[in-house]
C-alpha atoms as a PDB file:
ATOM      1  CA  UNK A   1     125.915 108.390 117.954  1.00  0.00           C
ATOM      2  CA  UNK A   2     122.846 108.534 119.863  1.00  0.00           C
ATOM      3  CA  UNK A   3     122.348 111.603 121.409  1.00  0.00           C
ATOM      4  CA  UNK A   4     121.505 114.633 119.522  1.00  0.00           C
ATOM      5  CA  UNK A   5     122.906 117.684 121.081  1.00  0.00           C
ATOM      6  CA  UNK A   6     126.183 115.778 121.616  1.00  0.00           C
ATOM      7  CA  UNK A   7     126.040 115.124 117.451  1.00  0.00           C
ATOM      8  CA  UNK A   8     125.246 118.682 117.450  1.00  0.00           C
ATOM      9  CA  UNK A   9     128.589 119.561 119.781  1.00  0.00           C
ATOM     10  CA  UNK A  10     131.300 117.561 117.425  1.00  0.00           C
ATOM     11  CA  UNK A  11     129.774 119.290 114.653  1.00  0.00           C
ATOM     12  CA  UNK A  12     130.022 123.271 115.952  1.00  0.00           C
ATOM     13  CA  UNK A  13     126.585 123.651 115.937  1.00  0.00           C
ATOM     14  CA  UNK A  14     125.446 123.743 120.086  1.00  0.00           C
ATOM     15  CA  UNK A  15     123.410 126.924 118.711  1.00  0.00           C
ATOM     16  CA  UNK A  16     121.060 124.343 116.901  1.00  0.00           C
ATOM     17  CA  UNK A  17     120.615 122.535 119.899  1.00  0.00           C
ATOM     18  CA  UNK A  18     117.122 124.459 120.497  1.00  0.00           C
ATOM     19  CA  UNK A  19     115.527 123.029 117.074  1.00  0.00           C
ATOM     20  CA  UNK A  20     115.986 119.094 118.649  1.00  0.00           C
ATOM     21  CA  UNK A  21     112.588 117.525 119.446  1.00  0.00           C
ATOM     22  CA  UNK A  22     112.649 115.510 122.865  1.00  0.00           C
ATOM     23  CA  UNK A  23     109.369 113.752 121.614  1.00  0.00           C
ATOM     24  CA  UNK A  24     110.699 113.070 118.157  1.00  0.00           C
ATOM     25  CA  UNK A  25     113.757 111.891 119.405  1.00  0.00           C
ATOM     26  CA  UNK A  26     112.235 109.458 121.865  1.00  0.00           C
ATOM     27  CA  UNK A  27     109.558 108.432 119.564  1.00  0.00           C
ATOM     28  CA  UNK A  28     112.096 107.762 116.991  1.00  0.00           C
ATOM     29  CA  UNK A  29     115.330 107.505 118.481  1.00  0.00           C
ATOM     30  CA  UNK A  30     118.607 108.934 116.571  1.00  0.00           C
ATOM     31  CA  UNK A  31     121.141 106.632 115.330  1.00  0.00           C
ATOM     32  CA  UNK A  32     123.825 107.736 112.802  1.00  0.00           C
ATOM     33  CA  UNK A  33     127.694 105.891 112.694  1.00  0.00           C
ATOM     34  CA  UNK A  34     130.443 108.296 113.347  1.00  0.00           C
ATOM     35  CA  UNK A  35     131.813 107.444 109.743  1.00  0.00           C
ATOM     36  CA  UNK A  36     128.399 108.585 108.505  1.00  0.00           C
ATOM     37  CA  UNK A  37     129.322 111.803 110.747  1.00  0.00           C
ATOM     38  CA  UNK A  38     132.938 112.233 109.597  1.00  0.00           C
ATOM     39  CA  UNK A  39     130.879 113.505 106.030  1.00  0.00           C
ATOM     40  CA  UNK A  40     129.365 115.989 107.515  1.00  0.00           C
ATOM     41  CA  UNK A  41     130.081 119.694 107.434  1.00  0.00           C
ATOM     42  CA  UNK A  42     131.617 120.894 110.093  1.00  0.00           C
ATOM     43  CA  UNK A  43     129.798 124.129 110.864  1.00  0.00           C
ATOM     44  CA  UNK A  44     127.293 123.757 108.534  1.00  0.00           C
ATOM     45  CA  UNK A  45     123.415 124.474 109.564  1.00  0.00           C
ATOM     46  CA  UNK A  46     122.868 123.168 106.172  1.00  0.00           C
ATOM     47  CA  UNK A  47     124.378 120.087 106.013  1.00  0.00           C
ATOM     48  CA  UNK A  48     122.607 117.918 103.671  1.00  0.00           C
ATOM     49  CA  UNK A  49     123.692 115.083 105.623  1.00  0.00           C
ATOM     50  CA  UNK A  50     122.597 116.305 109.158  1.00  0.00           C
ATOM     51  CA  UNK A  51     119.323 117.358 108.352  1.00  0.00           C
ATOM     52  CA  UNK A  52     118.523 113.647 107.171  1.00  0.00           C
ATOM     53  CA  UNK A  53     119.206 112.338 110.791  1.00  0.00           C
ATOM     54  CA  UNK A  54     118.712 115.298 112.975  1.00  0.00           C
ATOM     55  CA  UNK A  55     115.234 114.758 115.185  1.00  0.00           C
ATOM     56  CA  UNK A  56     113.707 118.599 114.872  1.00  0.00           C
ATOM     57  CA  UNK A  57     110.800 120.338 116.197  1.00  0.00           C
ATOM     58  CA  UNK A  58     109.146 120.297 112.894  1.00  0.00           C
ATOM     59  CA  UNK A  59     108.259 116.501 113.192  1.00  0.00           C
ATOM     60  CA  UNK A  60     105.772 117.498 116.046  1.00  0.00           C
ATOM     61  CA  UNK A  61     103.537 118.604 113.455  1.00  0.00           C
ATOM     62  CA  UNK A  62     100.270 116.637 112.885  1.00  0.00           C
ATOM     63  CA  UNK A  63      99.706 117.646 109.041  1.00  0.00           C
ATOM     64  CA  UNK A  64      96.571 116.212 107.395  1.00  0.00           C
ATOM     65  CA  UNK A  65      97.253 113.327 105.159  1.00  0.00           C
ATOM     66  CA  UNK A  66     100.737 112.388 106.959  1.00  0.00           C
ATOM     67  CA  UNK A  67      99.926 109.075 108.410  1.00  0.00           C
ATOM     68  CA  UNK A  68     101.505 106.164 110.006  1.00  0.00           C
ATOM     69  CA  UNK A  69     101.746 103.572 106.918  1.00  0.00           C
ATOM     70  CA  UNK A  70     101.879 106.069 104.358  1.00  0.00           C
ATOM     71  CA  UNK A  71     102.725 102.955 101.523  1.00  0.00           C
ATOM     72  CA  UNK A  72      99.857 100.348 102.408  1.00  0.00           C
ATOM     73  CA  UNK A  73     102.164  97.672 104.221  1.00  0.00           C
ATOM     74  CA  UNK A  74      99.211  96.752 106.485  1.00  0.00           C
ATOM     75  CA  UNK A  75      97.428  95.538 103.901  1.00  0.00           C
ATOM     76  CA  UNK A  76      99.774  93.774 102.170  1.00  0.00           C
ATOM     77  CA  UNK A  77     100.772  91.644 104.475  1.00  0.00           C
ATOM     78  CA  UNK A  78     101.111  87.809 103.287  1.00  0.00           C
ATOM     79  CA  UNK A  79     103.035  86.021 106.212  1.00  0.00           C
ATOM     80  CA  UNK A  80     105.030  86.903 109.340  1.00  0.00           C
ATOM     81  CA  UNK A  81     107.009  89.833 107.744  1.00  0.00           C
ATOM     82  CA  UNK A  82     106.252  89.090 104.181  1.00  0.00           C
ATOM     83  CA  UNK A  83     104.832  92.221 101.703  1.00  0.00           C
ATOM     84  CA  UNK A  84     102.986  91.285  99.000  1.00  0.00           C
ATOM     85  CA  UNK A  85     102.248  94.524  96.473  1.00  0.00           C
ATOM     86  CA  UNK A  86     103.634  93.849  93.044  1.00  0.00           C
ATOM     87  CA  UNK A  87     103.078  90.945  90.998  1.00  0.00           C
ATOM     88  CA  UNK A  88     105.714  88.476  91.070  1.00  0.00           C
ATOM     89  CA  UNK A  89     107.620  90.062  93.849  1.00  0.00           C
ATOM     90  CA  UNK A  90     107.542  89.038  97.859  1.00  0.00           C
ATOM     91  CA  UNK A  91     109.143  91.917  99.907  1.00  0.00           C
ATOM     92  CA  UNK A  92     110.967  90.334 103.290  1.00  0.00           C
ATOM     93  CA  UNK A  93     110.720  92.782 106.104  1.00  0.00           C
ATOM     94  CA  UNK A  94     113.992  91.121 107.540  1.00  0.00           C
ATOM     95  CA  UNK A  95     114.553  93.433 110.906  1.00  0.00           C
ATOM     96  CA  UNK A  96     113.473  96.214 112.276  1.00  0.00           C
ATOM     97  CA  UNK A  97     117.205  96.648 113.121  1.00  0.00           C
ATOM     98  CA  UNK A  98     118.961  99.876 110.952  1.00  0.00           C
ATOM     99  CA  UNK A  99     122.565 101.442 111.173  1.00  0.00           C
ATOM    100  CA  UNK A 100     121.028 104.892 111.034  1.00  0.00           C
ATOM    101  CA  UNK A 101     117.592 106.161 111.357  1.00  0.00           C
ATOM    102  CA  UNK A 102     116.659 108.327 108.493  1.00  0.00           C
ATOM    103  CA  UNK A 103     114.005 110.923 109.665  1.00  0.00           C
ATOM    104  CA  UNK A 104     112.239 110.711 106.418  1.00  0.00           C
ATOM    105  CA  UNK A 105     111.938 106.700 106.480  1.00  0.00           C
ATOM    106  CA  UNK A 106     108.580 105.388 105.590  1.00  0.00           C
ATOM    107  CA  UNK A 107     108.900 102.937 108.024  1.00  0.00           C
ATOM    108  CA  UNK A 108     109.180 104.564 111.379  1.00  0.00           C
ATOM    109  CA  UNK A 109     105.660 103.540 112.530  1.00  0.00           C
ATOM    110  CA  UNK A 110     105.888 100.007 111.147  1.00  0.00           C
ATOM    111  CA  UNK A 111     105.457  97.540 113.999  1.00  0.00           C
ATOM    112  CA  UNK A 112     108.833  95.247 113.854  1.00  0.00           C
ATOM    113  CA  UNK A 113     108.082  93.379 116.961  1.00  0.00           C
ATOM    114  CA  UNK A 114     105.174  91.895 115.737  1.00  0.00           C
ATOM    115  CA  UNK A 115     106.387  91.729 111.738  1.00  0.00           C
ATOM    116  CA  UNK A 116     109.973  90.474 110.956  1.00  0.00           C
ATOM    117  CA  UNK A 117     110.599  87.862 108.629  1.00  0.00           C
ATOM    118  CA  UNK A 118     113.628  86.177 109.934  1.00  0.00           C
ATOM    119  CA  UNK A 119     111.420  85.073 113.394  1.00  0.00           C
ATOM    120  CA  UNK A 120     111.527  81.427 114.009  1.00  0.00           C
ATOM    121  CA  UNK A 121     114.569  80.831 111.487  1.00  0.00           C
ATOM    122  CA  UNK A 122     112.707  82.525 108.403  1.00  0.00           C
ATOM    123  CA  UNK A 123     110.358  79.267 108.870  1.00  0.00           C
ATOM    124  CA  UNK A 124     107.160  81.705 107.766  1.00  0.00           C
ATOM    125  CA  UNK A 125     107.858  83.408 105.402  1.00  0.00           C
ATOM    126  CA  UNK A 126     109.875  80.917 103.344  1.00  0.00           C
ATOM    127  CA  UNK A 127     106.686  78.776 103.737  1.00  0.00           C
ATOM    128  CA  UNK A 128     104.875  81.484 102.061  1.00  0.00           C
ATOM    129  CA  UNK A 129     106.886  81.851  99.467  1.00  0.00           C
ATOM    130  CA  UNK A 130     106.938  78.125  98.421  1.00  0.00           C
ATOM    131  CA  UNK A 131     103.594  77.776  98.936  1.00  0.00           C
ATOM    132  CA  UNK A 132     102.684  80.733  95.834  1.00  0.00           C
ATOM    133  CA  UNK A 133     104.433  79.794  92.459  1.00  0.00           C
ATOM    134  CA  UNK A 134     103.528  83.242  91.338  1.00  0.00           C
ATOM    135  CA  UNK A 135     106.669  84.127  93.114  1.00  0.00           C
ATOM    136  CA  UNK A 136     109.711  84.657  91.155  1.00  0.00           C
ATOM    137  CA  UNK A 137     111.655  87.597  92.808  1.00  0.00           C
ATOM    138  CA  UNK A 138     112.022  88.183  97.007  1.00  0.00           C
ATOM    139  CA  UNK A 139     113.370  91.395  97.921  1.00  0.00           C
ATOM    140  CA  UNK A 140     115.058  91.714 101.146  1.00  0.00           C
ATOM    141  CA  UNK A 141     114.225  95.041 102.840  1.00  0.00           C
ATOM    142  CA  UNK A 142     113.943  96.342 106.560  1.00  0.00           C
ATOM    143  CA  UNK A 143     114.718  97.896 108.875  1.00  0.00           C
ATOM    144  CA  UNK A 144     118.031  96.756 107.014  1.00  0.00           C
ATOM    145  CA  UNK A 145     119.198  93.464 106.461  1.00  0.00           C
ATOM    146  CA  UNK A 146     122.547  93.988 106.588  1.00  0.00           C
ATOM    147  CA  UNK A 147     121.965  94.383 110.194  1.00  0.00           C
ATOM    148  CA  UNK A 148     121.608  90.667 110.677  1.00  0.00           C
ATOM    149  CA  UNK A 149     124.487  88.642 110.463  1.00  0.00           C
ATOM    150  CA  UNK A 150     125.897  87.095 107.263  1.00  0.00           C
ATOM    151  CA  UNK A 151     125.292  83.842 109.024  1.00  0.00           C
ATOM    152  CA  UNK A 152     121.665  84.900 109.467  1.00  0.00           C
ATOM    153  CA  UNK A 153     120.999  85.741 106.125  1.00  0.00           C
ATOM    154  CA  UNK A 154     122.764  82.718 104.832  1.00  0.00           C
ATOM    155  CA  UNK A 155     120.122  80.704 106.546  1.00  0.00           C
ATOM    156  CA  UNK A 156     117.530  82.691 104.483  1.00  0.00           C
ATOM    157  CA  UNK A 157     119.163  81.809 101.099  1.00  0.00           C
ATOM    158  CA  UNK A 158     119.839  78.197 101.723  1.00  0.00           C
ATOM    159  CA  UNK A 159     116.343  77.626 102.338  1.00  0.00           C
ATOM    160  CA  UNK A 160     115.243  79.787  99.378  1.00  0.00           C
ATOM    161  CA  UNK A 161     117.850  77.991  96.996  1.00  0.00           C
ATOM    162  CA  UNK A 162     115.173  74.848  97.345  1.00  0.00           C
ATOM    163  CA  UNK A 163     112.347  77.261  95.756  1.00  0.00           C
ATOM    164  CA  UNK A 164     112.508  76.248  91.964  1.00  0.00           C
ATOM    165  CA  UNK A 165     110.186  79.406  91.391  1.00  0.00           C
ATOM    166  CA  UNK A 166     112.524  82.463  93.067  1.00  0.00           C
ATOM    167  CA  UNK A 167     114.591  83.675  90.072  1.00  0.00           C
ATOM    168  CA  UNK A 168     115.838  86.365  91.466  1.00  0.00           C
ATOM    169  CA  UNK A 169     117.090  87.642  94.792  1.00  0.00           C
ATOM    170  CA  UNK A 170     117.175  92.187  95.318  1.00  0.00           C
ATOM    171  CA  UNK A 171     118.909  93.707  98.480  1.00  0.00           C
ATOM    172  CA  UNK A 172     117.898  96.931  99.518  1.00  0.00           C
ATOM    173  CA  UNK A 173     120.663  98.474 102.020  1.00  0.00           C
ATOM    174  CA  UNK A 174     121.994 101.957 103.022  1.00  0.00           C
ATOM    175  CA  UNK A 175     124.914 100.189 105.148  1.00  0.00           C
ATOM    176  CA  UNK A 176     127.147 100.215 102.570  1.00  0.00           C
ATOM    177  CA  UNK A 177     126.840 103.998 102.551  1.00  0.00           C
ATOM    178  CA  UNK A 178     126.262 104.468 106.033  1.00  0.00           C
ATOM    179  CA  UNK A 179     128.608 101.850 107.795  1.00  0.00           C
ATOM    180  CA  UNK A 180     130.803 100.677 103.977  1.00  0.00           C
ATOM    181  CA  UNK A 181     132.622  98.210 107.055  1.00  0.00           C
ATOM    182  CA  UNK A 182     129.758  95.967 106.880  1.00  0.00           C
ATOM    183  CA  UNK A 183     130.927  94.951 103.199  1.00  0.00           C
ATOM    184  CA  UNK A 184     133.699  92.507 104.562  1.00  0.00           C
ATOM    185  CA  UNK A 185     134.482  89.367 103.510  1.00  0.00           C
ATOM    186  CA  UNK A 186     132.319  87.191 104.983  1.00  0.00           C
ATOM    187  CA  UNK A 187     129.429  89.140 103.634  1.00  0.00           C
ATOM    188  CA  UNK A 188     131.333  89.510  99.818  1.00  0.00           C
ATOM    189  CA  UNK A 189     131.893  85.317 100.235  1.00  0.00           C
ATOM    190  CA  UNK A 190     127.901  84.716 101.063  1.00  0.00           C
ATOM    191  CA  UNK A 191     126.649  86.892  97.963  1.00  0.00           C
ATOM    192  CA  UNK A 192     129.330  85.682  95.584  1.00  0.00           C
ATOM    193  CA  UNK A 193     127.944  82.209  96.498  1.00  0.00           C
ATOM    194  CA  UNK A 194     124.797  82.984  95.851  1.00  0.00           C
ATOM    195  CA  UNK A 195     122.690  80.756  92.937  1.00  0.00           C
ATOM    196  CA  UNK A 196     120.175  84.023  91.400  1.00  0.00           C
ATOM    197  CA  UNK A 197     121.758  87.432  89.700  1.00  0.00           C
ATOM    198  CA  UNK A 198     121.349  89.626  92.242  1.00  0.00           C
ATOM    199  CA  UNK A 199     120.450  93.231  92.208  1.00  0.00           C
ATOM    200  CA  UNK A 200     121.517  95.485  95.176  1.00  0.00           C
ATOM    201  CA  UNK A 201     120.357  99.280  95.797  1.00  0.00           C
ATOM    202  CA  UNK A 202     121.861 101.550  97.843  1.00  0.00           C
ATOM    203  CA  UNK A 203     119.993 104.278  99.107  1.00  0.00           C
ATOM    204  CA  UNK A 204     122.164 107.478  98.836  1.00  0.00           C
ATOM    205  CA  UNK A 205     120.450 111.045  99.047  1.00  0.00           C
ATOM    206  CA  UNK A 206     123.268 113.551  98.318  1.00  0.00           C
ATOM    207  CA  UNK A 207     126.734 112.913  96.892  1.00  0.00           C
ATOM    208  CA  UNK A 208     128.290 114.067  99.746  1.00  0.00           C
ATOM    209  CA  UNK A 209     127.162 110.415 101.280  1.00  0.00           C
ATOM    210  CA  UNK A 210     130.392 109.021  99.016  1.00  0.00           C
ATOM    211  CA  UNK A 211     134.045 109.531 100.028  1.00  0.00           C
ATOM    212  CA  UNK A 212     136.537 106.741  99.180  1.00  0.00           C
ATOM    213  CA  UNK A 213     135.798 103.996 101.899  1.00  0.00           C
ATOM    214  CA  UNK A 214     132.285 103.783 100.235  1.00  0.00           C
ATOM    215  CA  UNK A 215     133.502 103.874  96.120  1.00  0.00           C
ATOM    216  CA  UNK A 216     136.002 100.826  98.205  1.00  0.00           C
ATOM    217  CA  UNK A 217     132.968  98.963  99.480  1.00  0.00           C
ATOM    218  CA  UNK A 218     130.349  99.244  96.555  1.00  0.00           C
ATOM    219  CA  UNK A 219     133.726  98.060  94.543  1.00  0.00           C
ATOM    220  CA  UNK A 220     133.294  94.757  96.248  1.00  0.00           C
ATOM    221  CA  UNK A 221     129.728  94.437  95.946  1.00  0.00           C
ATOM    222  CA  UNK A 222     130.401  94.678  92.424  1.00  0.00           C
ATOM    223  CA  UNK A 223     133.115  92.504  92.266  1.00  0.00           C
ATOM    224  CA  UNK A 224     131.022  89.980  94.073  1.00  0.00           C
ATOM    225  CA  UNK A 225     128.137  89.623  90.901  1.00  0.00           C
ATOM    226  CA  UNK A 226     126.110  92.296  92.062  1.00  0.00           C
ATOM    227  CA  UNK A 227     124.739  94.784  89.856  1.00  0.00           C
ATOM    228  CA  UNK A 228     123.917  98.012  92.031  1.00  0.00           C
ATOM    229  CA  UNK A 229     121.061 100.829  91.856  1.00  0.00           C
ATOM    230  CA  UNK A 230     120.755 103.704  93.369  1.00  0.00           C
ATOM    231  CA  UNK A 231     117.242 104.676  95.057  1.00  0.00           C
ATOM    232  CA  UNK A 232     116.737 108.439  96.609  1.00  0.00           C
ATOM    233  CA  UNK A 233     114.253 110.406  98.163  1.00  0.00           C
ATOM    234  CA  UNK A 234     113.383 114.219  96.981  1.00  0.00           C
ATOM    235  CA  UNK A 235     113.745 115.741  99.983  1.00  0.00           C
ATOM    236  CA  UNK A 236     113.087 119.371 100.683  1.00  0.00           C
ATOM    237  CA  UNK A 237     116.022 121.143 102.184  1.00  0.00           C
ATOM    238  CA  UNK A 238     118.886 118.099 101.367  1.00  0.00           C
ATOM    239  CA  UNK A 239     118.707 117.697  97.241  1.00  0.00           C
ATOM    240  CA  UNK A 240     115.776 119.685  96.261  1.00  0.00           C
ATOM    241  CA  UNK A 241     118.092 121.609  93.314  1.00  0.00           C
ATOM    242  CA  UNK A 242     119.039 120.643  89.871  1.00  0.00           C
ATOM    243  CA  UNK A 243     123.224 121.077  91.401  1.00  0.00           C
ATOM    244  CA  UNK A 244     122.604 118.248  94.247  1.00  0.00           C
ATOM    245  CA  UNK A 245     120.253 115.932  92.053  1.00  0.00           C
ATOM    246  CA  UNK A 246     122.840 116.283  89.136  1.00  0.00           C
ATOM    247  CA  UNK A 247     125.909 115.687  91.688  1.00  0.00           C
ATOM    248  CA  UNK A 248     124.166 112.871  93.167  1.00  0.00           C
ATOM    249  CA  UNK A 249     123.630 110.767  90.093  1.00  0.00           C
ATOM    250  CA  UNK A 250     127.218 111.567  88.494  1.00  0.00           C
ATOM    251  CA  UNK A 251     128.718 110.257  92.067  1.00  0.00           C
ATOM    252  CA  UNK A 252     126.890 107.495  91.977  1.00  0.00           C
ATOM    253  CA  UNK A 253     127.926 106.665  88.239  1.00  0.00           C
ATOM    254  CA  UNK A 254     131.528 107.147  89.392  1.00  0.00           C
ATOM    255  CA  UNK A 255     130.836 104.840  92.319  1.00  0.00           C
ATOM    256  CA  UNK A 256     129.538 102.254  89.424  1.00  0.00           C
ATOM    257  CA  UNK A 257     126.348 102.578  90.863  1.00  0.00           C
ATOM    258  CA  UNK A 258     123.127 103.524  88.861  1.00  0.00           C
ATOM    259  CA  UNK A 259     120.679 106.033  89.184  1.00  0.00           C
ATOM    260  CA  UNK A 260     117.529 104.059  89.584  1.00  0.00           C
ATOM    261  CA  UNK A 261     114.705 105.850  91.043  1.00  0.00           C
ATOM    262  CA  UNK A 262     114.063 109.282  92.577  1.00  0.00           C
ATOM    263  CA  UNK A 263     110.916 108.831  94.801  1.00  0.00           C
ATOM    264  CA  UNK A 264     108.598 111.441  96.180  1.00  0.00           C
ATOM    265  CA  UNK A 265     108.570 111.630  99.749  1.00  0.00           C
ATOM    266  CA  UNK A 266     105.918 108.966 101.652  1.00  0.00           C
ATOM    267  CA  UNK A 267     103.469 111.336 103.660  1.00  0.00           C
ATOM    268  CA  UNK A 268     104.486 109.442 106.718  1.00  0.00           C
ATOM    269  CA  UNK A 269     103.558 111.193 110.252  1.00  0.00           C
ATOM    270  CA  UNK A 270     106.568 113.157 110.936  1.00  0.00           C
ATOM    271  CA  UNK A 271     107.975 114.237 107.911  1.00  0.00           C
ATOM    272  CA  UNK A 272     105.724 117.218 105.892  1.00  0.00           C
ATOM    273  CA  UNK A 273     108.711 119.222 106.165  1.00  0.00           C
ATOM    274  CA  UNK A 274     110.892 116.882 103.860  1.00  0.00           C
ATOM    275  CA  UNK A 275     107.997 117.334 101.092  1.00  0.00           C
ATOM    276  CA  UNK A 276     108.607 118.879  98.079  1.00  0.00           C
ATOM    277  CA  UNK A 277     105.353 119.322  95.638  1.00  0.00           C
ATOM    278  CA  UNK A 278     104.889 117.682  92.827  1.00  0.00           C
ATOM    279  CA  UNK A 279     105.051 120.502  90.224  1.00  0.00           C
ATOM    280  CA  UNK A 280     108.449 121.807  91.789  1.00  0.00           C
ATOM    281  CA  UNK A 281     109.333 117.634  91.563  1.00  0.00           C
ATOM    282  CA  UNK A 282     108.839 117.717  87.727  1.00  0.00           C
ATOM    283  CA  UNK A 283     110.295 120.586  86.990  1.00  0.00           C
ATOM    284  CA  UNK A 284     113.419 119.429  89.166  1.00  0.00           C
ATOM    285  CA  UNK A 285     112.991 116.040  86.964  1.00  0.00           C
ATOM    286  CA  UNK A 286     113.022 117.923  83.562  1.00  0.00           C
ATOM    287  CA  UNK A 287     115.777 120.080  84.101  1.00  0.00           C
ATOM    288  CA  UNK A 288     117.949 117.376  85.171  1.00  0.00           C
ATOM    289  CA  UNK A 289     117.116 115.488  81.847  1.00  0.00           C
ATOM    290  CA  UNK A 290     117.582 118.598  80.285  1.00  0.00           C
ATOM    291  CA  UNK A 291     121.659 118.181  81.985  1.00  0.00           C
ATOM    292  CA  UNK A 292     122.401 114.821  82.216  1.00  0.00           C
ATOM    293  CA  UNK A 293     123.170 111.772  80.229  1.00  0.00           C
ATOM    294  CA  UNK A 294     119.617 109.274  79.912  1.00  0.00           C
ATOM    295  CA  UNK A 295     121.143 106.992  81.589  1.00  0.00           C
ATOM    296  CA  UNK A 296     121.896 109.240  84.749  1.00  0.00           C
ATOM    297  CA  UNK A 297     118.661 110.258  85.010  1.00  0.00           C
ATOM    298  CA  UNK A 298     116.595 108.377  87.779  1.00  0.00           C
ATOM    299  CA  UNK A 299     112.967 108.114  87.213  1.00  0.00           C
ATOM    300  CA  UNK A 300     110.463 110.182  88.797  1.00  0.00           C
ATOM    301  CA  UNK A 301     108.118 108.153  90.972  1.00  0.00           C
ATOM    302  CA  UNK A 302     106.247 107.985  94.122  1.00  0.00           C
ATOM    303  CA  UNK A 303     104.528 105.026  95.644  1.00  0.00           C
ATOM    304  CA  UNK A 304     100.638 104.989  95.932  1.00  0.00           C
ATOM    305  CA  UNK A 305      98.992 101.977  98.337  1.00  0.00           C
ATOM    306  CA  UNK A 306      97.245  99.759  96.402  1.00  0.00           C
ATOM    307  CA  UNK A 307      99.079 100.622  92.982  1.00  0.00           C
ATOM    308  CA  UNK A 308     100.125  97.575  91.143  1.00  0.00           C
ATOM    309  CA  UNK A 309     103.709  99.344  90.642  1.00  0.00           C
ATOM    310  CA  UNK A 310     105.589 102.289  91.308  1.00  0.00           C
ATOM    311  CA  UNK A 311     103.781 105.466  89.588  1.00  0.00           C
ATOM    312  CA  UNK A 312     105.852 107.944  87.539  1.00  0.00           C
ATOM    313  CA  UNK A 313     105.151 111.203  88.009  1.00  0.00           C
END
């Protein structure tokens, strides 16, 4: 789905229509699957799901310190599409491709036509990571690289497979909650293949993002080697409560997927009206340790350019 007043039409809500940003919506173009949609309230101004995707009038506010690369990926560059922050750790900007464009995403601004690892067959940035020993864990990221095809990523791995350093491969994807079709067989062959333990995480907001044909898909995953995390977003207005945080990590659990990290929003141009502060952010983050089992309990973090690691909060 593409169009935002026609999203806004299968879901009962034309009345909404009059909150859609043109600008927004050109700038940043929405892009949701229709089984994405089919989890969606019908009705519902509210819905937790809708308000991730929906381009509104509130991203046409300039709000001092939301900028275009919020997370220092400018400065980290270290090849054609290769992100260098952490020790150890080479990020792979695959694609700018996605199944869905999240309105909160941290990479909106980020200029894929000029960054993408997989240009020229991968050539550069495998050449960068041979070329640093230091390098013991590449992290595929995006856009999302599910969007490629298996065959495309395969060409990735075989050439990485001749790196004695990489140790370990990590997949970052929301297809399998977005699009859980993408998890078919050729893809579940390719990653059971695969010669590193491999650690996949989903990127699931609200429980409401799971219904059976996901729980199917992350089943294979699992069944494939891979051991999945969840990683979500505090966002104001979609799981800012202790009810939707606690759903959200018991449906992962029951998905067999685990609660990983629960990141402050990046103050990315576009999104101040996703933020939630930090105080309300801890308190949210106590009371849910206050509910839940340890290990359902994410941990509390936000991402700071130029950090050597993730920050808890």
């Amino acid at each position: 789905m593409r169009d935002p007043r026609e999203l806004l039409s299968m879901l009962g809500l034309e009345t909404l229509a009059a909150t859609v940003s043109a600008p927004a919506a050109a700038a940043f173009a929405l892009r949701v699957p229709h089984a994405f949609i089919a989890r969606m309230r019908h009705g519902d101004r509210a819905d937790p799901l809708l308000r991730q995707v929906l381009p509104v009038l509130d991203e046409e506010r300039v709000v001092p310190g939301f900028v275009l690369d919020a997370v220092g990926d400018a400065a980290a560059r270290a090849g054609h599409g290769v992100i260098r922050k952490y020790r150890g750790r080479a990020l792979l900007v695959a694609t700018g491709s996605c199944a869905i464009n999240c309105r909160y995403c941290f990479r909106r601004h980020f200029p894929y036509a000029e960054q993408t690892a997989a240009a020229g067959n991968w050539r550069e940035a495998v050449a960068a990571i041979a070329a640093d020993p230091g390098i013991d864990e590449v992290i595929l990221s995006g856009g999302d690289p599910l969007s490629l095809s298996t065959a495309k990523l395969a060409e990735l791995t075989t050439a990485l497979a001749g790196i004695a350093h990489v140790r370990r491969l990590r997949i970052h994807s929301r297809l399998p909650v977005v699009l859980p079709a993408r998890v078919d067989d050729e893809l579940l062959a390719w990653l059971g293949a695969l010669p590193w333990p491999l650690a996949f995480v989903i990127h699931a907001n609200h429980g409401n993002e799971f219904d059976a044909e996901v729980d199917a898909a992350l089943a294979r995953l699992r069944g494939a080697g891979a051991t999945l995390f969840n990683q979500a977003v505090l966002l104001r207005g979609v799981n800012d409560s202790v009810d939707a945080l606690a759903a959200l990590s018991e449906r992962s659990w029951q998905a067999g997927v685990v609660p990983y990290y629960l990141h402050q929003l990046d103050r990315v141009a576009g999104t101040a009206h996703f933020e939630v502060d930090d105080a309300r952010a801890r308190e949210l983050h106590q009371a849910l340790a206050a509910r839940l089992s340890g290990y359902l309990v994410p941990r509390l973090v936000r991402e700071v350019a130029g950090d050597e690691g993730k920050r808890p909060l």
